[in-house]
C-alpha atoms as a PDB file:
ATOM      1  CA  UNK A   1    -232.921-110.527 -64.360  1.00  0.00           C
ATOM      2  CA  UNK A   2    -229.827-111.105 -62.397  1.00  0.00           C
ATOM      3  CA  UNK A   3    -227.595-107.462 -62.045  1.00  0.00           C
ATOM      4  CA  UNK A   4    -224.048-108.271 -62.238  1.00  0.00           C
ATOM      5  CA  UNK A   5    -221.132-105.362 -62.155  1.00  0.00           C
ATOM      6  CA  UNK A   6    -217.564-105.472 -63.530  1.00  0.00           C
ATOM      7  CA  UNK A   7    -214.653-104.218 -62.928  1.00  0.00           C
ATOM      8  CA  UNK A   8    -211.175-105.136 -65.247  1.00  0.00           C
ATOM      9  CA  UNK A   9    -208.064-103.813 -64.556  1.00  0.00           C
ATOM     10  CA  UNK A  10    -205.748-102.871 -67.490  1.00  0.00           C
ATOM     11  CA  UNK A  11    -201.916-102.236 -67.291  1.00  0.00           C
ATOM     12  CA  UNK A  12    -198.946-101.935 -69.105  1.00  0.00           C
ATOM     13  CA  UNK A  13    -198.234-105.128 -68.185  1.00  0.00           C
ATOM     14  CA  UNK A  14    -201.045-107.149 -66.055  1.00  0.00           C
ATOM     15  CA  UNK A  15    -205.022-107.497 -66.351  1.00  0.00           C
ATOM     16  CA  UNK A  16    -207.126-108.310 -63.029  1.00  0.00           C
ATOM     17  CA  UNK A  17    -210.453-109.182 -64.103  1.00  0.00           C
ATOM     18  CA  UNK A  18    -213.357-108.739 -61.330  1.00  0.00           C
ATOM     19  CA  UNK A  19    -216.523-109.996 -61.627  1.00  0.00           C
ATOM     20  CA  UNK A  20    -219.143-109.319 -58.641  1.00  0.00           C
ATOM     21  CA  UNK A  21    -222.526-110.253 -58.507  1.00  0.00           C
ATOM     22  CA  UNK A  22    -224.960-107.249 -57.384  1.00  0.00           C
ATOM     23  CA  UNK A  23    -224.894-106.550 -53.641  1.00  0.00           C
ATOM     24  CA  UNK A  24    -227.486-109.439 -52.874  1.00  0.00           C
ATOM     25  CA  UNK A  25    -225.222-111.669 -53.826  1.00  0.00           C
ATOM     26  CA  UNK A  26    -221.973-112.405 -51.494  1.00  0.00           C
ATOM     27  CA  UNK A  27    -219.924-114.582 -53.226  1.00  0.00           C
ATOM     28  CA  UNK A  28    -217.088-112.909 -55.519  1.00  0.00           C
ATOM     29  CA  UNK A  29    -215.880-114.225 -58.924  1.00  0.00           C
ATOM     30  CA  UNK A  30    -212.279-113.775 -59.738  1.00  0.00           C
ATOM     31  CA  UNK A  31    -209.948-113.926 -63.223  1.00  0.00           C
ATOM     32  CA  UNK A  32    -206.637-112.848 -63.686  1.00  0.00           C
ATOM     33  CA  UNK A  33    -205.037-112.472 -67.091  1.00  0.00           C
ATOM     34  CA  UNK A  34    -201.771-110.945 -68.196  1.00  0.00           C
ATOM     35  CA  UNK A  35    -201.225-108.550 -71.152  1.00  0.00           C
ATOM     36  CA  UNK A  36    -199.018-106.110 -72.632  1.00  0.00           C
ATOM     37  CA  UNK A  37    -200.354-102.393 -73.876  1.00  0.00           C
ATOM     38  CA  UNK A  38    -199.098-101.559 -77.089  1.00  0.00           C
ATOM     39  CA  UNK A  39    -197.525 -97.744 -77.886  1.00  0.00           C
ATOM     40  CA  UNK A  40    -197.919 -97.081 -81.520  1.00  0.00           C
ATOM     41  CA  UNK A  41    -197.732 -93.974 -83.238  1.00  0.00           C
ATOM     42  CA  UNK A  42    -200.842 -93.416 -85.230  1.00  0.00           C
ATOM     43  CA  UNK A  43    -200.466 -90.178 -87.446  1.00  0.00           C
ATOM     44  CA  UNK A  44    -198.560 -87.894 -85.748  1.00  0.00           C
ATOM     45  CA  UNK A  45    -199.266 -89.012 -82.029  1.00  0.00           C
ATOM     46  CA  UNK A  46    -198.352 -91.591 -79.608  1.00  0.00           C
ATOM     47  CA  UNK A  47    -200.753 -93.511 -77.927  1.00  0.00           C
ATOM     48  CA  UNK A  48    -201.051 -96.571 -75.405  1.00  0.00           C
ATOM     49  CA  UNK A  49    -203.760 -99.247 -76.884  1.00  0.00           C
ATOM     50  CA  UNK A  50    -204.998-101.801 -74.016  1.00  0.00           C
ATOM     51  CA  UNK A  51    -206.520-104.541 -76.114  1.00  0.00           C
ATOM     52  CA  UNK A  52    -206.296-107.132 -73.497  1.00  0.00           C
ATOM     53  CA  UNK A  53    -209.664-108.427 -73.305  1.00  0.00           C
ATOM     54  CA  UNK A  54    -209.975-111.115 -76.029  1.00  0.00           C
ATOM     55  CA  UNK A  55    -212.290-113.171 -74.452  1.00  0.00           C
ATOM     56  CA  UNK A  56    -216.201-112.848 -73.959  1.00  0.00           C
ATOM     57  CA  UNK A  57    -217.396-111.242 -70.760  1.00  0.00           C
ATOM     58  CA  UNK A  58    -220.084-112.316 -69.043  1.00  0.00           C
ATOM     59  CA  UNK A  59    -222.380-109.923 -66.785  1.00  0.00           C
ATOM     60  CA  UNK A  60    -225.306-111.317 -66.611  1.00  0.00           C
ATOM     61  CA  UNK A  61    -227.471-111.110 -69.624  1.00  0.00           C
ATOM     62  CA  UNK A  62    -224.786-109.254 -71.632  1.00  0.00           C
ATOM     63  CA  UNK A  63    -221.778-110.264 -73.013  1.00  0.00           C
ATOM     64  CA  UNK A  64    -218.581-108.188 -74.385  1.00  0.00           C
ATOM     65  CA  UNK A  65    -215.610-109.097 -76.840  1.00  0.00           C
ATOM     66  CA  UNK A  66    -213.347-107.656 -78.624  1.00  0.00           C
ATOM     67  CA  UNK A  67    -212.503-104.798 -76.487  1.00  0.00           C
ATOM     68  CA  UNK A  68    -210.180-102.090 -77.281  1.00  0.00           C
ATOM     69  CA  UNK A  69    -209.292 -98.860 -75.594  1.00  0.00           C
ATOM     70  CA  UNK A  70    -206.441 -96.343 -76.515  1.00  0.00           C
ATOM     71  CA  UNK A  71    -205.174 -93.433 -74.769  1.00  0.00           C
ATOM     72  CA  UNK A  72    -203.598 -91.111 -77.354  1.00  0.00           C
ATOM     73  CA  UNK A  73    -201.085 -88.392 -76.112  1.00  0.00           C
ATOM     74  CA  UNK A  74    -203.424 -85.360 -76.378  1.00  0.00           C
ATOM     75  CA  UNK A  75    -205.731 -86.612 -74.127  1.00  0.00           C
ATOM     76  CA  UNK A  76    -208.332 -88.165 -76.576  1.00  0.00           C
ATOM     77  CA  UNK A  77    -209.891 -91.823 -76.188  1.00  0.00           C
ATOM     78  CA  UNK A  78    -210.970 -93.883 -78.556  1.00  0.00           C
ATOM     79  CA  UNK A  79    -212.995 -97.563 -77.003  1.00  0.00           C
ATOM     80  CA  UNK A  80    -214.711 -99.943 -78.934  1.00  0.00           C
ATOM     81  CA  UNK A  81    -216.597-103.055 -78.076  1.00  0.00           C
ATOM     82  CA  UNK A  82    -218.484-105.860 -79.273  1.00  0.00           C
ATOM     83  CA  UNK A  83    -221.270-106.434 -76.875  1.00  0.00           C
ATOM     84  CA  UNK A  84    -224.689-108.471 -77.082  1.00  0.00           C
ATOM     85  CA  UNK A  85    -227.728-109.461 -74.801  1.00  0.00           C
ATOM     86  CA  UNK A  86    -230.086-112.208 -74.729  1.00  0.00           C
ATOM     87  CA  UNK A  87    -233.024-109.524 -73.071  1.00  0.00           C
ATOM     88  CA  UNK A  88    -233.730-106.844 -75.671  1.00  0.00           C
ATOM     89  CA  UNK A  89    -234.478-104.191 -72.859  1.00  0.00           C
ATOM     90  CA  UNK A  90    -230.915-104.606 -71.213  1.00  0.00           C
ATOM     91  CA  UNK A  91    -228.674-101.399 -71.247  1.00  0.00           C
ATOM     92  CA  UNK A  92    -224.769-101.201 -70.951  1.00  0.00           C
ATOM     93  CA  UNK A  93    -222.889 -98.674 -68.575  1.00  0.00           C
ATOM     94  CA  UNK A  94    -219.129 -98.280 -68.787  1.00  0.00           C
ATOM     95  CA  UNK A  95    -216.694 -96.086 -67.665  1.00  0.00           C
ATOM     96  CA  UNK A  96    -212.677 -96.319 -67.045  1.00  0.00           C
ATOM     97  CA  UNK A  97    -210.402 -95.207 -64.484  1.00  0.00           C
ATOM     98  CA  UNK A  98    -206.398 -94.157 -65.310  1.00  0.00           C
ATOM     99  CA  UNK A  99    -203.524 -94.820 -62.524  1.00  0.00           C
ATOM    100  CA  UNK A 100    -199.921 -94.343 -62.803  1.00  0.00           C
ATOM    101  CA  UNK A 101    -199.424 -97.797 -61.378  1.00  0.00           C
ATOM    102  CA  UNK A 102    -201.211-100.219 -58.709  1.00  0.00           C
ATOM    103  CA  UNK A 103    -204.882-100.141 -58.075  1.00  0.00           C
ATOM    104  CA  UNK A 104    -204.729-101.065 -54.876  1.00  0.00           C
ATOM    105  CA  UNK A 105    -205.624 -98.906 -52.486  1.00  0.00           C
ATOM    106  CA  UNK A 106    -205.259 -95.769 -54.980  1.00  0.00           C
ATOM    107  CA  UNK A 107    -207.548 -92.770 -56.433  1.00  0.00           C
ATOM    108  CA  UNK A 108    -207.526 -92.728 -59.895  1.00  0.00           C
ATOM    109  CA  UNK A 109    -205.567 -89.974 -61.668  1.00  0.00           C
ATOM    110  CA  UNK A 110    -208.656 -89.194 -63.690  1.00  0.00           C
ATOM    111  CA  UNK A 111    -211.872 -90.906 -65.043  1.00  0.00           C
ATOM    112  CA  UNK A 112    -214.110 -91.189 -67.736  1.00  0.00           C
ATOM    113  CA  UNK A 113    -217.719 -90.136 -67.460  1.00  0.00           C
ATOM    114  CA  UNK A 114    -220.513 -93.163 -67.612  1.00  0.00           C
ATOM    115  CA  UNK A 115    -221.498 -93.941 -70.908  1.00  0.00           C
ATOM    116  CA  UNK A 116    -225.429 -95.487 -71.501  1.00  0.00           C
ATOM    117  CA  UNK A 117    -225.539 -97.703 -74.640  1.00  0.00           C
ATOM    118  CA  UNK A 118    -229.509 -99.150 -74.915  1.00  0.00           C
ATOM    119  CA  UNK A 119    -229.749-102.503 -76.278  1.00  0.00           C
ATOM    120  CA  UNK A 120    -232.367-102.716 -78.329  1.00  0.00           C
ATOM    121  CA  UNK A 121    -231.926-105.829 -80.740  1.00  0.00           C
ATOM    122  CA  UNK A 122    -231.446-109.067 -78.486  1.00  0.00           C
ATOM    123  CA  UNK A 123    -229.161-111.898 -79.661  1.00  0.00           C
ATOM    124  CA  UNK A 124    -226.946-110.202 -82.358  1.00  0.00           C
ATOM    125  CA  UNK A 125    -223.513-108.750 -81.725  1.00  0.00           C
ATOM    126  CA  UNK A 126    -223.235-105.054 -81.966  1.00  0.00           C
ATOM    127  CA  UNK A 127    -220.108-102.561 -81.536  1.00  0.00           C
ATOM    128  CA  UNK A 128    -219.995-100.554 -79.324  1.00  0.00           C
ATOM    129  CA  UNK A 129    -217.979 -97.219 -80.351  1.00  0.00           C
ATOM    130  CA  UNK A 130    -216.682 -94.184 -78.550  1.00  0.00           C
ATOM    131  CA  UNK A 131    -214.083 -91.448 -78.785  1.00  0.00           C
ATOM    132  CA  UNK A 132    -213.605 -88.230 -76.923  1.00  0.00           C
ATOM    133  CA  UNK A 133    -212.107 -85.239 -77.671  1.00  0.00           C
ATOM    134  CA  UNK A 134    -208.575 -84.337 -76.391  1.00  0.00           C
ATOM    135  CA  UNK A 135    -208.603 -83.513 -72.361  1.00  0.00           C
ATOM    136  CA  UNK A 136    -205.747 -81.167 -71.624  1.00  0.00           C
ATOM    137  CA  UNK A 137    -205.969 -83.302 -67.987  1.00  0.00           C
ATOM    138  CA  UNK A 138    -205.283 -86.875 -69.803  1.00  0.00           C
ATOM    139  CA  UNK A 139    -202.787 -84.867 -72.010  1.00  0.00           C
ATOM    140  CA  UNK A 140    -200.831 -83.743 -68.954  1.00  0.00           C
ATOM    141  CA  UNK A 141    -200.799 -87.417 -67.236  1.00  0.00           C
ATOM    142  CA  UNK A 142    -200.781 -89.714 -70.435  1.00  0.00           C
ATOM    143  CA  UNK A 143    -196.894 -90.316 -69.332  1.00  0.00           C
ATOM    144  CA  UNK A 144    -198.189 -90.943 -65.823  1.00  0.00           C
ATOM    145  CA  UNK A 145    -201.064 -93.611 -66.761  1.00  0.00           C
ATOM    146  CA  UNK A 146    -199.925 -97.153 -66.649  1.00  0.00           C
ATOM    147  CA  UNK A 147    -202.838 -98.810 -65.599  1.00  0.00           C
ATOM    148  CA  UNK A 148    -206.806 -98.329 -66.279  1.00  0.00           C
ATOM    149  CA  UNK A 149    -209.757 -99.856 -64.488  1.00  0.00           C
ATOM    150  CA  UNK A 150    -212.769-100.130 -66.742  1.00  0.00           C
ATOM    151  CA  UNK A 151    -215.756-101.054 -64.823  1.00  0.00           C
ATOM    152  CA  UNK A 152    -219.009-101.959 -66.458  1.00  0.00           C
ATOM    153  CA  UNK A 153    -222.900-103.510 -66.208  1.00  0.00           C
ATOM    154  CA  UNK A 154    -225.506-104.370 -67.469  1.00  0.00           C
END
């Protein structure tokens, strides 16, 4: 089985999509897609929803669609996915990164932890959910954050 990371690159304006096959392999694939993040109020809080990636992603035997991640003024994150594998004993790792602008050539303000999803039923589209309690960090910057780097495998 082929190991293939991924890295896409949300902003309040422009998606970079990166898609690099595992160290043994040299040649880099490239996509670059525009979007724009949505601020909605949902209850009583603001919060930025990147929902840019409407299209399947491919890394290697996985696939993701219908990906949605929003930032919500006290710090809390809510993702969800659809992913699915072909290879019943494939896992998913994920995690984001948050800048206040560029990636290039930037630290992140702040990241997520990695998050382990097993897939365990091959050939069926699952979602993927996840949602973390407020950070007083993400709080602090959620004015800041314009751009977020969410880099997964498989």
């Amino acid at each position: 089985m082929r190991r293939l990371f991924f890295g896409l690159v949300l902003s309040l304006g422009t998606i970079a999509v990166t898609i690099s096959p595992a160290a043994s392999q040299t040649e880099d694939i490239e996509d670059t897609r525009t979007s724009t993040a949505q601020v909605e109020k949902v209850g009583d809080l603001n919060a930025k929803v990147f929902d840019a990636w409407e299209s399947e992603m491919v890394l290697g035997d996985c696939k993701a669609r219908r990906s949605k991640l929003t930032l919500y003024e006290n710090g809390s994150i809510q993702w969800e996915t659809e992913i699915i594998s072909i290879d019943v004993d494939d896992e998913w790792y994920d995690f984001f990164e948050f800048f206040d602008g560029s990636i290039d050539g930037q630290a992140p303000l702040s990241s997520t932890p990695e998050r382990l999803f097993s897939i365990k039923i091959m050939n069926r589209w699952r979602t993927l959910k996840w949602a973390s309690d407020p950070d007083p960090q993400l709080a602090e910057m959620y004015q800041r954050i314009k751009t977020i780097r969410w880099i997964a495998r498989c």
